[in-house]
C-alpha atoms as a PDB file:
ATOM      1  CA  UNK A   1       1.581 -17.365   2.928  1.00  0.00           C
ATOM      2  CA  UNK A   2      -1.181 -15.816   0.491  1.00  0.00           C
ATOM      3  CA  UNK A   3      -1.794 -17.706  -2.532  1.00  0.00           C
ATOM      4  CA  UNK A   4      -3.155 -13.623  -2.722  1.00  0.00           C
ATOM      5  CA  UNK A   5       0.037 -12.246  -1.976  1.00  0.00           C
ATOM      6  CA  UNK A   6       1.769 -14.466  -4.979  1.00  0.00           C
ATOM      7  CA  UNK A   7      -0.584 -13.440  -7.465  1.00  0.00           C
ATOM      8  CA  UNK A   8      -0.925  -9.608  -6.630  1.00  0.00           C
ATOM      9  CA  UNK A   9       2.383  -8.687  -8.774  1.00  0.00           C
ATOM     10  CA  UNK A  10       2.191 -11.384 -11.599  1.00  0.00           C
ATOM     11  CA  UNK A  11      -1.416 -10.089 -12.746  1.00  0.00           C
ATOM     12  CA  UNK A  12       0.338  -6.733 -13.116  1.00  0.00           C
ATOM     13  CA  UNK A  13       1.895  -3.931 -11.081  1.00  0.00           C
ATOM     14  CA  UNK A  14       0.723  -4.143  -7.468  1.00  0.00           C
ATOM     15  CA  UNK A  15      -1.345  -0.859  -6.268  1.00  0.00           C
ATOM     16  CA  UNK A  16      -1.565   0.298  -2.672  1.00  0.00           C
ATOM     17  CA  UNK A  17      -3.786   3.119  -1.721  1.00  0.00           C
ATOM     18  CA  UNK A  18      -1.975   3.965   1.726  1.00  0.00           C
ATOM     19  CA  UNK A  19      -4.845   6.400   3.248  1.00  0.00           C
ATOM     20  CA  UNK A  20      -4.522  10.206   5.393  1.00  0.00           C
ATOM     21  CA  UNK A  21      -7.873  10.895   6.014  1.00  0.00           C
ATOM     22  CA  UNK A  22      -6.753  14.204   7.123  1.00  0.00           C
ATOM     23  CA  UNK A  23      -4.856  14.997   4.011  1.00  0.00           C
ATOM     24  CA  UNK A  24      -8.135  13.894   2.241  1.00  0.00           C
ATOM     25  CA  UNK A  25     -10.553  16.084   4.053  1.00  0.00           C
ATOM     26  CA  UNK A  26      -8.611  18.733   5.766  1.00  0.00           C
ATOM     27  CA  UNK A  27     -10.142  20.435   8.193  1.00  0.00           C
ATOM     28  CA  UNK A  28     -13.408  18.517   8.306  1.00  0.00           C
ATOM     29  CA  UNK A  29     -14.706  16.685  11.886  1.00  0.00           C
ATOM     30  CA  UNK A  30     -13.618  13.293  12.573  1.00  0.00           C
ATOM     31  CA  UNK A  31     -16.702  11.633  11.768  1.00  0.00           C
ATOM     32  CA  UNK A  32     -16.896  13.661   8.108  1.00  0.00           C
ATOM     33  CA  UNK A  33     -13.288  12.570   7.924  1.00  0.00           C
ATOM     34  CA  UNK A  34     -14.167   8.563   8.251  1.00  0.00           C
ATOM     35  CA  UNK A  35     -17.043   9.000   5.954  1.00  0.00           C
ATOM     36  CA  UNK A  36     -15.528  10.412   3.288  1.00  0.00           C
ATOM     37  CA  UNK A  37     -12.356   7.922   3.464  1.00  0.00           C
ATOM     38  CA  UNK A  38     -14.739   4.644   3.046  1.00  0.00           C
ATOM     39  CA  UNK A  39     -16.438   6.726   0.170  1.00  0.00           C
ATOM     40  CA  UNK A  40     -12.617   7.050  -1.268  1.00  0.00           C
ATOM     41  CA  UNK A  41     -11.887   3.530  -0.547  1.00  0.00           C
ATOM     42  CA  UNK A  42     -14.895   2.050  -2.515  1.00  0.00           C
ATOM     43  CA  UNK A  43     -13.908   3.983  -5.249  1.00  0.00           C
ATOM     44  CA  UNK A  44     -10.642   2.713  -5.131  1.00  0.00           C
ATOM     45  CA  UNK A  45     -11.881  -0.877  -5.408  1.00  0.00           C
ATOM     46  CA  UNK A  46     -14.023   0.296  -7.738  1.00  0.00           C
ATOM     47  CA  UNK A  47     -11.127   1.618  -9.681  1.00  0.00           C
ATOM     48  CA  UNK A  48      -9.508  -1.950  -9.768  1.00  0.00           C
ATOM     49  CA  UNK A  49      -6.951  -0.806  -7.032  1.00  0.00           C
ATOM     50  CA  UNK A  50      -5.344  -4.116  -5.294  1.00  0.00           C
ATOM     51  CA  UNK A  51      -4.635  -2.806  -1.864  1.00  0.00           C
ATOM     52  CA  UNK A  52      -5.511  -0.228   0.699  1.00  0.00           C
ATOM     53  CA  UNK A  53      -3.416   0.001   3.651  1.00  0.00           C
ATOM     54  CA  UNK A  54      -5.210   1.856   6.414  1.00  0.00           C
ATOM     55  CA  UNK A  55      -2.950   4.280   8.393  1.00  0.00           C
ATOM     56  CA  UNK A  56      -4.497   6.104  10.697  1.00  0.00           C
ATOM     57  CA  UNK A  57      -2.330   5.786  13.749  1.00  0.00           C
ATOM     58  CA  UNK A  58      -3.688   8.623  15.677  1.00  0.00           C
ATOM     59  CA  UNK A  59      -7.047   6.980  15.689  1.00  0.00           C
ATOM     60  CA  UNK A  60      -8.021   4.997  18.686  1.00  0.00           C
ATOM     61  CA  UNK A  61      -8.268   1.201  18.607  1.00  0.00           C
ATOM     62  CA  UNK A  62     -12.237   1.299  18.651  1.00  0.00           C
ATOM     63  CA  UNK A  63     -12.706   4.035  16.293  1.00  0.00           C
ATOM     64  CA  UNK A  64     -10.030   2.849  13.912  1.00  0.00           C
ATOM     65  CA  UNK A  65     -11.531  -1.084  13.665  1.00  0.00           C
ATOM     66  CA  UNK A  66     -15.010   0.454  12.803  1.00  0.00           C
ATOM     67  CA  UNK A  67     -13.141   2.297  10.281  1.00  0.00           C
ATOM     68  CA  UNK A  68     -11.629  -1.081   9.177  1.00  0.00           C
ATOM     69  CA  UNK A  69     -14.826  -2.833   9.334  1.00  0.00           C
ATOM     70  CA  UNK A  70     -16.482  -0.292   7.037  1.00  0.00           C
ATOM     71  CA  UNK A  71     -14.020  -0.656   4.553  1.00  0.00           C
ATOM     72  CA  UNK A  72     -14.147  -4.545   4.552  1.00  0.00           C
ATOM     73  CA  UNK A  73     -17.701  -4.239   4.078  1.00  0.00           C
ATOM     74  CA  UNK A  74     -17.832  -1.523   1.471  1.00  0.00           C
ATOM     75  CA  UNK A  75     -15.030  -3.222  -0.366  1.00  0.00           C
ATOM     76  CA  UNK A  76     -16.452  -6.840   0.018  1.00  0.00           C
ATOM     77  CA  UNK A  77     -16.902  -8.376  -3.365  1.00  0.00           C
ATOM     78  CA  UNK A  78     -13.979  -6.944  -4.667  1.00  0.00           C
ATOM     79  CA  UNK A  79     -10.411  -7.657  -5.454  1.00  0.00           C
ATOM     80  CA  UNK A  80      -9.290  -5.248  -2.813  1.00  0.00           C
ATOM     81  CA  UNK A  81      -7.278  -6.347   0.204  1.00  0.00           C
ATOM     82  CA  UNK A  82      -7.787  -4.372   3.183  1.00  0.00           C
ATOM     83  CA  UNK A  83      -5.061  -4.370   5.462  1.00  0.00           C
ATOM     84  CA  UNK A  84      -3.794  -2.537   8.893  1.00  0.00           C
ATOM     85  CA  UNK A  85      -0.983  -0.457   8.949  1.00  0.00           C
ATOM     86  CA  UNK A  86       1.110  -2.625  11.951  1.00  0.00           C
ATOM     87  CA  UNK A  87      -1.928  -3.246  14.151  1.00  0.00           C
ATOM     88  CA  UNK A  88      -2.816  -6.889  14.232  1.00  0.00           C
ATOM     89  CA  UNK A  89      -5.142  -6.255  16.731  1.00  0.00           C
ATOM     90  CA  UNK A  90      -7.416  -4.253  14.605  1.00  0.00           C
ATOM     91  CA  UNK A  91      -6.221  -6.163  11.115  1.00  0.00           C
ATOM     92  CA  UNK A  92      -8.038  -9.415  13.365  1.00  0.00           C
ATOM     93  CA  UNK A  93     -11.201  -7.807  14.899  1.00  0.00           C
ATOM     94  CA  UNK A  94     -11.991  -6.034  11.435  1.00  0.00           C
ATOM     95  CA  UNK A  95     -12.026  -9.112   9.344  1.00  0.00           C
ATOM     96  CA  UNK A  96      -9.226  -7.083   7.215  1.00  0.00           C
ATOM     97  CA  UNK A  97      -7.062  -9.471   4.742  1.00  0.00           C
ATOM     98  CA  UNK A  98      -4.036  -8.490   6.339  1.00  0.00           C
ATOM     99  CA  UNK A  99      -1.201  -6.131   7.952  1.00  0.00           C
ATOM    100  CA  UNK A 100       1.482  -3.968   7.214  1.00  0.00           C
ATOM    101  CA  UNK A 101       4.164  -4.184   9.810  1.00  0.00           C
ATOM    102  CA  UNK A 102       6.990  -1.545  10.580  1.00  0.00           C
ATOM    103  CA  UNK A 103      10.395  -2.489  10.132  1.00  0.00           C
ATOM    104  CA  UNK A 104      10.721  -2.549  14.047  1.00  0.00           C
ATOM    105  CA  UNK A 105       7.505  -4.288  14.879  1.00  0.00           C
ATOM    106  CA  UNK A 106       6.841  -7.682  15.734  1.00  0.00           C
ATOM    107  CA  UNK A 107       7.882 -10.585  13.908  1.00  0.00           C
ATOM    108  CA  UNK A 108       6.023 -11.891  10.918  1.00  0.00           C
ATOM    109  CA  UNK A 109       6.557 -15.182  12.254  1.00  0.00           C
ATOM    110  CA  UNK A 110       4.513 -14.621  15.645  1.00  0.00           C
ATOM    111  CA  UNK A 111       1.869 -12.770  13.390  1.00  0.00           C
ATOM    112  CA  UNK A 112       1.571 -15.992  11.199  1.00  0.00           C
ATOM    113  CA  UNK A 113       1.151 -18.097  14.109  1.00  0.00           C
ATOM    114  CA  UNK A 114      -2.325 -15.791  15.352  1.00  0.00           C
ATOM    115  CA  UNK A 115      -3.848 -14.797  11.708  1.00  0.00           C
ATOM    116  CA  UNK A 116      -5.553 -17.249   8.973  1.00  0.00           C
ATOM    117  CA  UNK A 117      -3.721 -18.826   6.735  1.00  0.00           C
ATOM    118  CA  UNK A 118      -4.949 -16.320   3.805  1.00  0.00           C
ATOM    119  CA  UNK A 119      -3.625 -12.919   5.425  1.00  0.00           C
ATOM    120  CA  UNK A 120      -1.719 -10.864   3.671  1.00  0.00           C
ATOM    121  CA  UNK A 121       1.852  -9.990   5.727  1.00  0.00           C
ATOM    122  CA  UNK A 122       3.921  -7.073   4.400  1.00  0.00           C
ATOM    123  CA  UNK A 123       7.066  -4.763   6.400  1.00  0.00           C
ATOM    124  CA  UNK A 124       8.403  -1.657   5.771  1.00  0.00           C
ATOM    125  CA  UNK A 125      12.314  -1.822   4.567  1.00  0.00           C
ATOM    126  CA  UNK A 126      14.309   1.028   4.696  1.00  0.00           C
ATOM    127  CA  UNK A 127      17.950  -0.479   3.626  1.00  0.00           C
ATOM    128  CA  UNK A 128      18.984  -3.581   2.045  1.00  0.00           C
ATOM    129  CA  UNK A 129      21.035  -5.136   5.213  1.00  0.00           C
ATOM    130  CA  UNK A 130      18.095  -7.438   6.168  1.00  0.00           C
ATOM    131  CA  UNK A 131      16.501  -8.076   3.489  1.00  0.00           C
ATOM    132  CA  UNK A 132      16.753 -11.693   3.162  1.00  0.00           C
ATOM    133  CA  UNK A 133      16.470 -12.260   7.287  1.00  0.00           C
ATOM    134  CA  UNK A 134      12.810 -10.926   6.413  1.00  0.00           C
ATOM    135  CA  UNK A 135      11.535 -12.120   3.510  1.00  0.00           C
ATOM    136  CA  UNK A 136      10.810 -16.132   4.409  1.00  0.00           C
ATOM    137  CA  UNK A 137       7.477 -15.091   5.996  1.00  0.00           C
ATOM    138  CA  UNK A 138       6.125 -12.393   3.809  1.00  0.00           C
ATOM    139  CA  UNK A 139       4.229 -11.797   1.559  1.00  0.00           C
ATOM    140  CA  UNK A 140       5.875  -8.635  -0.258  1.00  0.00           C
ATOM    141  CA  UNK A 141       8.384  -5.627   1.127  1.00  0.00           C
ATOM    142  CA  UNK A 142       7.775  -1.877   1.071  1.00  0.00           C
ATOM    143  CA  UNK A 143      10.681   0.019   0.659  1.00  0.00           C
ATOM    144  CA  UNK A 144      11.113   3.332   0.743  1.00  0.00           C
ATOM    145  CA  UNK A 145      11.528   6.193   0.905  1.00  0.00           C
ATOM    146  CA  UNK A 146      12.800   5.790  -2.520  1.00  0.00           C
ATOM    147  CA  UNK A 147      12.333  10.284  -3.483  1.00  0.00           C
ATOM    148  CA  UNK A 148      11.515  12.947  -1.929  1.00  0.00           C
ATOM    149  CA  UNK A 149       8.099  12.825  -0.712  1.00  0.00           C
ATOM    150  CA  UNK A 150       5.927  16.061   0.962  1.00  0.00           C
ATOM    151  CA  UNK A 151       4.549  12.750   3.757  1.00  0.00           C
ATOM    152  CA  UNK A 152       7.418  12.324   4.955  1.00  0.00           C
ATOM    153  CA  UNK A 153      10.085  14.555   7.307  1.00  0.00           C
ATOM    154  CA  UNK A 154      12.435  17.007   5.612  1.00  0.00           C
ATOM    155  CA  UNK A 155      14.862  15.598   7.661  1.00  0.00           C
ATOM    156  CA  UNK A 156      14.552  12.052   5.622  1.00  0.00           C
ATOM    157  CA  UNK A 157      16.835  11.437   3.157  1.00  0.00           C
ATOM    158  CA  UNK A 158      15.404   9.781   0.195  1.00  0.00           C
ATOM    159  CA  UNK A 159      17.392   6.234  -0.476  1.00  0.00           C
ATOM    160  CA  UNK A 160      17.392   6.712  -3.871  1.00  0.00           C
ATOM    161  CA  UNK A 161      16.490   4.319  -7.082  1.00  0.00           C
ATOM    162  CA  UNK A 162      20.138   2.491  -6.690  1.00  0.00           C
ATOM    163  CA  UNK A 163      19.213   1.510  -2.743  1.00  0.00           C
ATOM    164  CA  UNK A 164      15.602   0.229  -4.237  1.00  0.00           C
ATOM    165  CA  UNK A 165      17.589  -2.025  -7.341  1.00  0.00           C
ATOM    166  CA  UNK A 166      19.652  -3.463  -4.128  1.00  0.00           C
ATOM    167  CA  UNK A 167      16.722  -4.385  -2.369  1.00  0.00           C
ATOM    168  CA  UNK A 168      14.830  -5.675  -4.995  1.00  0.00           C
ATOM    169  CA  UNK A 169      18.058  -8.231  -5.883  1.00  0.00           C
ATOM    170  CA  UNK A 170      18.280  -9.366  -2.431  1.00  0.00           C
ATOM    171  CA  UNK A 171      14.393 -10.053  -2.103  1.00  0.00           C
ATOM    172  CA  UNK A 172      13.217 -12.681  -2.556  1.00  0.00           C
ATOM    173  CA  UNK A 173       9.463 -11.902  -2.537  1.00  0.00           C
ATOM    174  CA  UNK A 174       7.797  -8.790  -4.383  1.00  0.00           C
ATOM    175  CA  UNK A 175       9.048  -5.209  -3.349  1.00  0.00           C
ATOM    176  CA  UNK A 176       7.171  -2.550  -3.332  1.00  0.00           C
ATOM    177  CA  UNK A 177       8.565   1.028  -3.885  1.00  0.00           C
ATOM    178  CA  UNK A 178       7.107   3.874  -1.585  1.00  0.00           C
ATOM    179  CA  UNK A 179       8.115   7.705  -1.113  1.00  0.00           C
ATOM    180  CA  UNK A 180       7.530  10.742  -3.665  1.00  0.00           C
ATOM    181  CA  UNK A 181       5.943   8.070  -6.699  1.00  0.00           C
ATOM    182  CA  UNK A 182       4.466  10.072  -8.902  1.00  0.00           C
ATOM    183  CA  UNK A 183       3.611   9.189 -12.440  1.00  0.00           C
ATOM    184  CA  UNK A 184       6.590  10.952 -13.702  1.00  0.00           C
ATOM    185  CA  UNK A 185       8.110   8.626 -11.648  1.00  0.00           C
ATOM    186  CA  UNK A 186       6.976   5.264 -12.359  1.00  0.00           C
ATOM    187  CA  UNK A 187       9.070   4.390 -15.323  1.00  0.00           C
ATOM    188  CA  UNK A 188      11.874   4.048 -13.303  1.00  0.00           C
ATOM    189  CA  UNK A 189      10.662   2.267 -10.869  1.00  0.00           C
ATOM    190  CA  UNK A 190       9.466  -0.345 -13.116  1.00  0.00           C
ATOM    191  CA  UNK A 191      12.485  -0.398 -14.670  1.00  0.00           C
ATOM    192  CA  UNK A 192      14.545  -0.874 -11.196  1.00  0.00           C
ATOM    193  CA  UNK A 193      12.334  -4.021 -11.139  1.00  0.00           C
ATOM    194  CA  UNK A 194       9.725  -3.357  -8.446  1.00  0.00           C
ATOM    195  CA  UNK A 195       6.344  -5.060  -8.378  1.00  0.00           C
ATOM    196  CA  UNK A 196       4.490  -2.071  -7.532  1.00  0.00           C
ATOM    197  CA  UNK A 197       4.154   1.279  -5.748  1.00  0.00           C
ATOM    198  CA  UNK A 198       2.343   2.784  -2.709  1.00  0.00           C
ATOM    199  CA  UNK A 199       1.525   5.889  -1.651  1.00  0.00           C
ATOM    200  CA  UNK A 200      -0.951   8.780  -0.678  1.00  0.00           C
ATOM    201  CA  UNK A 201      -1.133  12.053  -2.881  1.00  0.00           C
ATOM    202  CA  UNK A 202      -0.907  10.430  -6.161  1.00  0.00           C
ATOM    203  CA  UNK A 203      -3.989   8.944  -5.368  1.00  0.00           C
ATOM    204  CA  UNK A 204      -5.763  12.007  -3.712  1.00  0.00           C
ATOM    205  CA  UNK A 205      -4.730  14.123  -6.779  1.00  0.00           C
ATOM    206  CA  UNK A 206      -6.091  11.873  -9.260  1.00  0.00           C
ATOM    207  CA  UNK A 207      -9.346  10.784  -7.493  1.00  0.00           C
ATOM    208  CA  UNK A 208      -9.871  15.272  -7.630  1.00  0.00           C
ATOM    209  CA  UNK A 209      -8.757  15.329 -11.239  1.00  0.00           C
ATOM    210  CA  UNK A 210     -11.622  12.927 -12.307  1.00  0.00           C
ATOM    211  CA  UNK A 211     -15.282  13.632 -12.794  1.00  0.00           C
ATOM    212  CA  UNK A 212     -15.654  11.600  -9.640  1.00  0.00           C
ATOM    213  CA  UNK A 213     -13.603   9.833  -7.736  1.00  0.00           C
ATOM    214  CA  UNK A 214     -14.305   6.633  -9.344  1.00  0.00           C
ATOM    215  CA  UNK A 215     -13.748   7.943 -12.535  1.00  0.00           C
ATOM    216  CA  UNK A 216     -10.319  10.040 -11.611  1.00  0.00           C
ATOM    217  CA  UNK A 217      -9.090   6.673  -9.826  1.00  0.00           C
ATOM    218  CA  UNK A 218      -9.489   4.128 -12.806  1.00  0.00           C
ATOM    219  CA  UNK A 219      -8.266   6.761 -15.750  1.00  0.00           C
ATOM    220  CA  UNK A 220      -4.816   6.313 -12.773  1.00  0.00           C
ATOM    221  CA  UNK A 221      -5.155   2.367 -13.082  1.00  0.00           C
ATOM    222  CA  UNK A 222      -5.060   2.701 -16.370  1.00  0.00           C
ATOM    223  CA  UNK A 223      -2.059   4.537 -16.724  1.00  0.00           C
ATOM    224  CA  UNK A 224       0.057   2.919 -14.331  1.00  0.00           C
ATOM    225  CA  UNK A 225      -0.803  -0.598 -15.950  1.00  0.00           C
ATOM    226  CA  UNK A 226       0.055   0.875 -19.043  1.00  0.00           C
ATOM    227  CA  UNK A 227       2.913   2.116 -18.332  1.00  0.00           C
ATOM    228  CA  UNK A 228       3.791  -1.010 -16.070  1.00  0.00           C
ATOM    229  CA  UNK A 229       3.513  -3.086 -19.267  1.00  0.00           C
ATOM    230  CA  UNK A 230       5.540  -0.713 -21.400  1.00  0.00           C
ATOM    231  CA  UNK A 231       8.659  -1.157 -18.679  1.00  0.00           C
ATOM    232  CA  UNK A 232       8.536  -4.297 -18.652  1.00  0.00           C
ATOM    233  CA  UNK A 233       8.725  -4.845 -22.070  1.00  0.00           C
ATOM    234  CA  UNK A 234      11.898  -3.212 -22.502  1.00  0.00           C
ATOM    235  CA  UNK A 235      13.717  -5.079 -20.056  1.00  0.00           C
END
């Protein structure tokens, strides 16, 4: 396990940047499209952000661990973990800090037994039922999707804040709420007792709101932490 992956919820709210380069840069060539998603993730480690998870799973395996690579190296230095959204493969090759796994992928335990000792391991959750089958080899849990979120399927029924408080009381490493966060948002998550959030727009729509993206990315940080620290204070 990560000494990493203990200390990225007790030094405050844990931040994942999941990435759509599409939903980014709509519309723009592939290569545009890459370029511009390093530039984001910089500023994301710039911004103090803890982790990017790199989803890009209609990207081949070579193009997608250059992307990796490029984002280890433009990250390097930082507090940022990189890590691969369920490809190991790539996560290894890339020199990333870890992977994300899907709740039907392989088993942490056979990724442990391949990857350095320092990786990062996380897996998507969905419902509570296996909750504590998973979490002897992890480093944290994403659940979600916790509200209605425009990334995901109309067809997917939000679990709702009640199915996250299960989840969280069951776990017992950090969980990680995912699915229509916005900052609205965030107090109750907090207050359900999660030791973080991930997603996608909020993160586009603030980089865009900032006079760069730097700049629009760490006025975020600021707020979340904020408001991280005001939950938590009340409980």
């Amino acid at each position: 396990m990560n000494p990493k992956g203990e200390t990225l919820s007790t030094r405050g709210p844990l931040i994942c940047l999941v990435t759509d380069r599409q939903r980014l840069s709509p519309g723009d060539s592939l290569d545009c499209q890459v370029n511009n998603l390093v530039t984001f993730v910089t500023s994301a480690a710039e911004a103090g952000i803890g982790v990017v998870q790199v989803r890009e799973r209609d990207l081949s395996g070579r193009v997608l661990t250059s992307l990796v690579s490029q984002c280890v190296k433009a990250t390097a230095g930082s507090a940022m973990h990189v890590v691969v959204n369920d490809r190991a493969d790539v996560a290894l090759a890339s020199g990333a800090a870890g992977v994300h796994l899907r709740e039907d992928s392989v088993k942490a335990e056979r990724v442990r037994t391949i990857s350095p000792p320092s990786w990062l391991v996380s897996r998507a959750v969905h419902d509570s039922s296996r909750v504590l089958s998973m979490s002897s080899t992890l480093d944290y849990l994403v659940f979600g999707t916790v509200f209605p979120s425009p990334s995901k399927a109309m067809t997917d029924v939000p679990a709702g804040l009640g199915v996250l408080e299960r989840v969280i009381s069951q776990s017992e490493i950090p969980v990680v709420a995912i699915g229509g966060v916005n900052e609205d948002r965030l107090k109750k998550v907090w207050m359900a007792g999660a030791a973080g959030f991930a997603g996608i727009g909020l993160f586009i729509e603030s980089a865009r709101a900032g006079s760069t993206w730097t700049a629009g990315l760490t006025n975020l940080v600021q707020r979340v932490r904020r408001s991280f620290d005001s939950a938590r204070s009340h409980v």
